[in-house]
C-alpha atoms as a PDB file:
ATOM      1  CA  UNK A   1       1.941  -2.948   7.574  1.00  0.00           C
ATOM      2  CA  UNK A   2      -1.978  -1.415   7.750  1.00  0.00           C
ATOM      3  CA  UNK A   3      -4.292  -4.037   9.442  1.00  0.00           C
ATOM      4  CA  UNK A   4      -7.924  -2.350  10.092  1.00  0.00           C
ATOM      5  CA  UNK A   5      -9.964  -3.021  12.898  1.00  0.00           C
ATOM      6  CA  UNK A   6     -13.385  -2.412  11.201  1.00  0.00           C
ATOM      7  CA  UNK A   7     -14.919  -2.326   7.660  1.00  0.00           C
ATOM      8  CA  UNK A   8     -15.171   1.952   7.691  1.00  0.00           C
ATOM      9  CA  UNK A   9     -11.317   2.074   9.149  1.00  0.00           C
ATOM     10  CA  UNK A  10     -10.157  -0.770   6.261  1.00  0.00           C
ATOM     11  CA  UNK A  11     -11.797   1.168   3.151  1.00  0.00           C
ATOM     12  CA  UNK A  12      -9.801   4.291   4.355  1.00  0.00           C
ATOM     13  CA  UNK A  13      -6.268   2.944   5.528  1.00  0.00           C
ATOM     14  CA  UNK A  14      -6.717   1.172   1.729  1.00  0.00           C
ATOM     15  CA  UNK A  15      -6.818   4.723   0.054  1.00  0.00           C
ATOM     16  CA  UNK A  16      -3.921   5.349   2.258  1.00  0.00           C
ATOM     17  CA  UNK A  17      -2.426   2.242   1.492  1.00  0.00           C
ATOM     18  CA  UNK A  18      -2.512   3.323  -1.839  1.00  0.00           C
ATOM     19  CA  UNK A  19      -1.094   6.635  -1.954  1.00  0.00           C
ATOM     20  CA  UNK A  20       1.872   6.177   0.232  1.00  0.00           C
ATOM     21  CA  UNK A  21       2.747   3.119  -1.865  1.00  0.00           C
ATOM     22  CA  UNK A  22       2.726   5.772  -4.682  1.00  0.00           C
ATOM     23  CA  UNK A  23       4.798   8.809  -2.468  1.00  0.00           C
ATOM     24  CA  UNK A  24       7.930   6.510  -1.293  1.00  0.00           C
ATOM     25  CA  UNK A  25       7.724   3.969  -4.436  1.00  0.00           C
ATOM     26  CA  UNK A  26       7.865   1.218  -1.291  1.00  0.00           C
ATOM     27  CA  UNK A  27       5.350  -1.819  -1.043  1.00  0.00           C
ATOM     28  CA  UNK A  28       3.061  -1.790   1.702  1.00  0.00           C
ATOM     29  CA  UNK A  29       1.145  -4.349   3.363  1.00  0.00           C
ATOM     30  CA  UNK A  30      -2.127  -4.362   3.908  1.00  0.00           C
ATOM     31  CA  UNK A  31      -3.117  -7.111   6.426  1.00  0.00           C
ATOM     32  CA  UNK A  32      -7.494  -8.658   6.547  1.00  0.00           C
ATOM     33  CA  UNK A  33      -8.188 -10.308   9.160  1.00  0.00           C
ATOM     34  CA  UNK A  34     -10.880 -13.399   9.011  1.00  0.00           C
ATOM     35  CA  UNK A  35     -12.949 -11.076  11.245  1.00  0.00           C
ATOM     36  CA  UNK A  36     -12.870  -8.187   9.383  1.00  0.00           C
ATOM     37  CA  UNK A  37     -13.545 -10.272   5.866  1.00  0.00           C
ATOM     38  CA  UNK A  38     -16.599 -12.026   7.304  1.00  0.00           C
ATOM     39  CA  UNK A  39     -18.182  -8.800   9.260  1.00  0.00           C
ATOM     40  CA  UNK A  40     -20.770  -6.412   7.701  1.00  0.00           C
ATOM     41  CA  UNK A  41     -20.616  -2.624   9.149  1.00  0.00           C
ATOM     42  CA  UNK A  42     -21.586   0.895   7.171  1.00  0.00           C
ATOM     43  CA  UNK A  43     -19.307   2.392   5.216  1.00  0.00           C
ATOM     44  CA  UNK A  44     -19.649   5.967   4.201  1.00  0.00           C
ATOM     45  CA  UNK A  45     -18.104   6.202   0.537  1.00  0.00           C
ATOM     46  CA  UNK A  46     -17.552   9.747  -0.524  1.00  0.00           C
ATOM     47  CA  UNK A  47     -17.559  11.323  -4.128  1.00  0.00           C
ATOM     48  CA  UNK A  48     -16.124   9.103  -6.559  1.00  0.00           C
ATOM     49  CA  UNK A  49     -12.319  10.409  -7.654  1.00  0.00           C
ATOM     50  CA  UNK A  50     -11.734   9.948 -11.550  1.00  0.00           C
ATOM     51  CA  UNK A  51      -8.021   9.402 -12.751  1.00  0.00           C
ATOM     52  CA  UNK A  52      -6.791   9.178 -16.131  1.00  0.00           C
ATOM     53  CA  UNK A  53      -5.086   6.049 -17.568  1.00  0.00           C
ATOM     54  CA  UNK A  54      -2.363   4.749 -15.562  1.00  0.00           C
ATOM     55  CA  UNK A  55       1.455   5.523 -16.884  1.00  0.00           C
ATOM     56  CA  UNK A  56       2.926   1.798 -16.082  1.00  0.00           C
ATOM     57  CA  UNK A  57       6.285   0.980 -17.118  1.00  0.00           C
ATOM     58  CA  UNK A  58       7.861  -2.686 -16.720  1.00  0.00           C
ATOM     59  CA  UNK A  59      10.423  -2.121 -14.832  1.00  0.00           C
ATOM     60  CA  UNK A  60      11.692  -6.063 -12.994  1.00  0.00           C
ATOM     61  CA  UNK A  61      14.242  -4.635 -11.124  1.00  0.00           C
ATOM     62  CA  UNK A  62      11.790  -2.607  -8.919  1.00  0.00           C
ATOM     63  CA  UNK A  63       9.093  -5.300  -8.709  1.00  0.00           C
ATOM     64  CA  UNK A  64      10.834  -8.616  -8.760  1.00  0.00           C
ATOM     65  CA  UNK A  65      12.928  -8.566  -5.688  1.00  0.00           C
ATOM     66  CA  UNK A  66      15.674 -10.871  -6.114  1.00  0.00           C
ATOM     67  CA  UNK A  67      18.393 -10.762  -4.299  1.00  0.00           C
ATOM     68  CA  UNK A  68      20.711  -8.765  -6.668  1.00  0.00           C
ATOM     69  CA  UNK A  69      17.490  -6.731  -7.011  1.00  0.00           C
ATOM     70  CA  UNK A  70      16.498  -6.304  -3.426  1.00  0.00           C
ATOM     71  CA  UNK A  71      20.309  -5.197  -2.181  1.00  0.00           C
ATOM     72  CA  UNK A  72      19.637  -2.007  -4.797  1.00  0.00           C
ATOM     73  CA  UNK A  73      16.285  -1.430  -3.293  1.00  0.00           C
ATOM     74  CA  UNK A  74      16.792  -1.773   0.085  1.00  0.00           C
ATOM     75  CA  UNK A  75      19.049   1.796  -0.031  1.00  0.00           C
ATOM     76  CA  UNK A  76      16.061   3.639  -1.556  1.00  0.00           C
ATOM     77  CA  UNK A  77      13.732   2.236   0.807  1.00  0.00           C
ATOM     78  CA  UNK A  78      15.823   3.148   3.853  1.00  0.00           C
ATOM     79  CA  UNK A  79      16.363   6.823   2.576  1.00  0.00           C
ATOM     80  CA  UNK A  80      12.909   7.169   1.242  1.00  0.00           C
ATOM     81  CA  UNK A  81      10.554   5.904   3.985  1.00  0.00           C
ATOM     82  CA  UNK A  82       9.820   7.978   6.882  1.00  0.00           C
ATOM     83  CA  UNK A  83       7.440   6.053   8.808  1.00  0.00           C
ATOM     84  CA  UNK A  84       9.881   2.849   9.726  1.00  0.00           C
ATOM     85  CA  UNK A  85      10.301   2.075  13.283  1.00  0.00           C
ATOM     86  CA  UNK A  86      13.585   0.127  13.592  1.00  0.00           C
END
């Protein structure tokens, strides 16, 4: 779970976000806070990155996590993500 203290630190832990979601094919959360949805800070926002169409396949056992789902799931989460803490 990513929860950003400021408007700068948000817009990058999103990109982030993003691409790790992408490396370990794992949800992640991103968590706003009221304080950081109703503040106004500088953000500095880089050269624009251009990416083709996306490949997306409907796949419901990887998104829809039912229970029969989630028990298959669970084992590639546990061998694929590095970061967890338990």
């Amino acid at each position: 779970m990513l929860e950003p203290s400021d408007p700068a630190e948000a817009r990058a832990m999103l990109a982030r976000a993003y691409s790790m979601s992408e490396e370990f094919d794992v949800p992640v959360l991103f968590r706003t806070t009221t304080r950081i949805a109703h503040v106004k800070g500088l953000v500095e926002t880089g050269p624009r990155q251009e990416k083709g169409d996306p490949d997306i396949q409907k796949n419901f056992s990887q998104i829809c996590m039912l229970p029969a789902n989630a028990r298959a799931r669970r084992l590639t989460w546990n061998s694929a993500w590095p970061l967890r803490k338990w």
